[in-house]
Protein backbone atom coordinates (compact mmCIF):
# COMPACT_ATOMS: atom_id res chain seq x y z
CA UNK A 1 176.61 35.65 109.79
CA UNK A 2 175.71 38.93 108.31
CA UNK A 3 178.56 40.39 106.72
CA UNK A 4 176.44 43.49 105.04
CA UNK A 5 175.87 44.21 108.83
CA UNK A 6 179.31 44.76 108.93
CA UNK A 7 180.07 46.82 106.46
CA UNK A 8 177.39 48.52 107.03
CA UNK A 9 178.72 49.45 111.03
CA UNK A 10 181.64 50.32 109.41
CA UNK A 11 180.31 53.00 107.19
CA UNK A 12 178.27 54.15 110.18
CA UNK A 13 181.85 54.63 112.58
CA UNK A 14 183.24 56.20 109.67
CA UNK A 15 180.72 58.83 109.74
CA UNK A 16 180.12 59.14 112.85
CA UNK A 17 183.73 60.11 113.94
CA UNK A 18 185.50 62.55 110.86
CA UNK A 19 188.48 61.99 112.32
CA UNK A 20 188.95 58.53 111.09
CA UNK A 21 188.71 60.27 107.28
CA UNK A 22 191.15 62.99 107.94
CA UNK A 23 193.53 61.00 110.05
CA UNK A 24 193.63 63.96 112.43
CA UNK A 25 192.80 61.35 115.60
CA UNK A 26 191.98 62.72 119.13
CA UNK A 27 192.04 59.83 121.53
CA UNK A 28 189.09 59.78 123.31
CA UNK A 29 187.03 57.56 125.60
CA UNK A 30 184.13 57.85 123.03
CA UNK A 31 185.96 57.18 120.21
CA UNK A 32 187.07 53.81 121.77
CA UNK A 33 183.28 52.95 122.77
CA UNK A 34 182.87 53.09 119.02
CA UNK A 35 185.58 52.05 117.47
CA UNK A 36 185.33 49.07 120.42
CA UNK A 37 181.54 48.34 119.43
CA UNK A 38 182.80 47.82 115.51
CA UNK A 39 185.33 45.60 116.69
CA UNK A 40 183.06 43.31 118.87
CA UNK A 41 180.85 43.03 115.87
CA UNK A 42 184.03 41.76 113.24
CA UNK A 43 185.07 39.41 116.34
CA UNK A 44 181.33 38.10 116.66
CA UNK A 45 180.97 37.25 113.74
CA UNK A 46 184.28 35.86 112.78
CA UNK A 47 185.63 34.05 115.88
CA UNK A 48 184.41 30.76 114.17
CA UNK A 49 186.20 31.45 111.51
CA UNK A 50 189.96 32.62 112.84
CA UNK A 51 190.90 28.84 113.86
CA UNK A 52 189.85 27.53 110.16
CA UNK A 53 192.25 29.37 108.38
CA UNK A 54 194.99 27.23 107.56
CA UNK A 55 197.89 26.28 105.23
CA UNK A 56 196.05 23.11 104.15
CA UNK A 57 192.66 24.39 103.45
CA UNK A 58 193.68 28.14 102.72
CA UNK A 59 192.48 27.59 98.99
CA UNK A 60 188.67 26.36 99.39
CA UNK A 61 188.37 29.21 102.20
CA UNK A 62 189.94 31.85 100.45
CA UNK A 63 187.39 30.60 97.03
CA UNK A 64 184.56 30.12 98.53
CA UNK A 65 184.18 31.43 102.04
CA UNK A 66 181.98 34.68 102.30
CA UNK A 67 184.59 36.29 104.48
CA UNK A 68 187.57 35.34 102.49
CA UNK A 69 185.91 38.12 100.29
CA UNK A 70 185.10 40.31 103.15
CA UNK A 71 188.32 40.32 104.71
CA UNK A 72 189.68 41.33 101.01
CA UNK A 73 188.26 44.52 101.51
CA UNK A 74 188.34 45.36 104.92
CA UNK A 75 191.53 43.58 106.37
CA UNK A 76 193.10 46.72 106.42
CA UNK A 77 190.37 48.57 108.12
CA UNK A 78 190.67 46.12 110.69
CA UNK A 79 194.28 46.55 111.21
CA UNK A 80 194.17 50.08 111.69
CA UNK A 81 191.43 50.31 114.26
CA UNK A 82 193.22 47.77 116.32
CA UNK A 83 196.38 49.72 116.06
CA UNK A 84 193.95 52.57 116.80
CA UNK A 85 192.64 50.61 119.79
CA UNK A 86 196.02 49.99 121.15
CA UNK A 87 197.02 53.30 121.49
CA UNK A 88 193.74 54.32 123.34
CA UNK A 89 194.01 51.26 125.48
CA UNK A 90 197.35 51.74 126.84
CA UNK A 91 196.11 52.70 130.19
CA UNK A 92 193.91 49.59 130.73
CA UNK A 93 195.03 46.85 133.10
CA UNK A 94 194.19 43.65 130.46
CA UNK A 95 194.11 43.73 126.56
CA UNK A 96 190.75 43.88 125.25
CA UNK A 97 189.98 40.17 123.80
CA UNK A 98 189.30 42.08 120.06
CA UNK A 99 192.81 43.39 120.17
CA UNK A 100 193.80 40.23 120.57
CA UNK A 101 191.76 37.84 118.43
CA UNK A 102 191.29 40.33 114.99
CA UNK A 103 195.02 40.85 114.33
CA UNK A 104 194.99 37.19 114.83
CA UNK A 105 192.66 37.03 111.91
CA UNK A 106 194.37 39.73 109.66
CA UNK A 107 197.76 37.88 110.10
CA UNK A 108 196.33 34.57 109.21
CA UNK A 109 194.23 35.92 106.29
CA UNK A 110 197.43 37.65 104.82
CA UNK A 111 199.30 34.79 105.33
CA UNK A 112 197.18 31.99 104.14
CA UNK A 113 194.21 33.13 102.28
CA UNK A 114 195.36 36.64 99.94
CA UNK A 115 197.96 34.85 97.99
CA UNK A 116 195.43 32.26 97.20
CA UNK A 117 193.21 35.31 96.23
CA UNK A 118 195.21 36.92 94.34
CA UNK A 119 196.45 34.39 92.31
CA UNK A 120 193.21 33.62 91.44
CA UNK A 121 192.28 36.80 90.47
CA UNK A 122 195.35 36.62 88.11
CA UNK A 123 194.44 33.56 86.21
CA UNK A 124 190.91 34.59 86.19
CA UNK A 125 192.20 37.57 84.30
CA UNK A 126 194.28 35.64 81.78
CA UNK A 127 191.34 32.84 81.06
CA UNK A 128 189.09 36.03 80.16
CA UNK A 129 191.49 37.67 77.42
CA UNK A 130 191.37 33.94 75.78
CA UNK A 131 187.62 33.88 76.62
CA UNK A 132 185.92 37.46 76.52
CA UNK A 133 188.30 39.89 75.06
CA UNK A 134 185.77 41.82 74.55
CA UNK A 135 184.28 41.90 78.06
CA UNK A 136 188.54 43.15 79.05
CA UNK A 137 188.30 45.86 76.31
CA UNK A 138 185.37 47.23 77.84
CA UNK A 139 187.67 49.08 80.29
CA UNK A 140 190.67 50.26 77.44
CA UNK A 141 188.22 50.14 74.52
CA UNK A 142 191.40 51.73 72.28
């Protein structure tokens, strides 16, 4: 698993089509060929992970899973090129499997995993004022 791949493809697509940064989208069968190619990538390399995402082990994968932290950032991204991917789809006879299996994974990520996460990240917060004030003050140094 190489999630800096990913990320990296991501940043590439991003660049590669301006429209995705101005939000001014022209569906097109090119755009789909890359926004498809990004989304064969996420599914490749997360497909083993989809069907481990559950209610009773939600908080050792959300603290310690590589993607847990991966899908904190790009969850959304995900979303919104499937939604994306929908639209430009519409016209095919079958769903493409990525438009299937990735909103899978956003839905149980949100569900299961970012409350864990974010909890977290609150008490980690609290345990450093009583800890390392000063690390805290370092961004309001008033």
């Amino acid at each position: 698993m190489d999630i800096q791949r990913i990320s990296d493809e991501f940043s590439s697509l991003i660049e590669s089509e301006p429209s995705l940064k101005s939000g001014e989208i022209e569906p097109s069968l090119r755009l789909w060929k890359n926004i498809s190619r990004w989304l064969d990538i996420v599914l490749l390399h997360t497909c083993d992970f989809i069907h481990l995402i559950t209610e009773k082990n939600a908080y050792n994968l959300a603290l310690a899973h590589p993607l847990s932290i991966w899908l904190y950032k790009f969850a959304d991204p995900i979303d919104q090129m499937c939604s994306l991917g929908m639209q430009m789809t519409k016209e095919f006879e079958n769903i493409p499997i990525t438009l299937i299996r990735l909103p899978q994974l956003t839905t149980r990520y949100r569900k299961f995993l970012l409350p864990v996460i974010n909890d977290f990240h609150l008490k980690s917060i609290e345990e450093m004022k009583e800890a390392m004030p000063e690390y805290l003050k370092l961004r309001n140094p008033e």
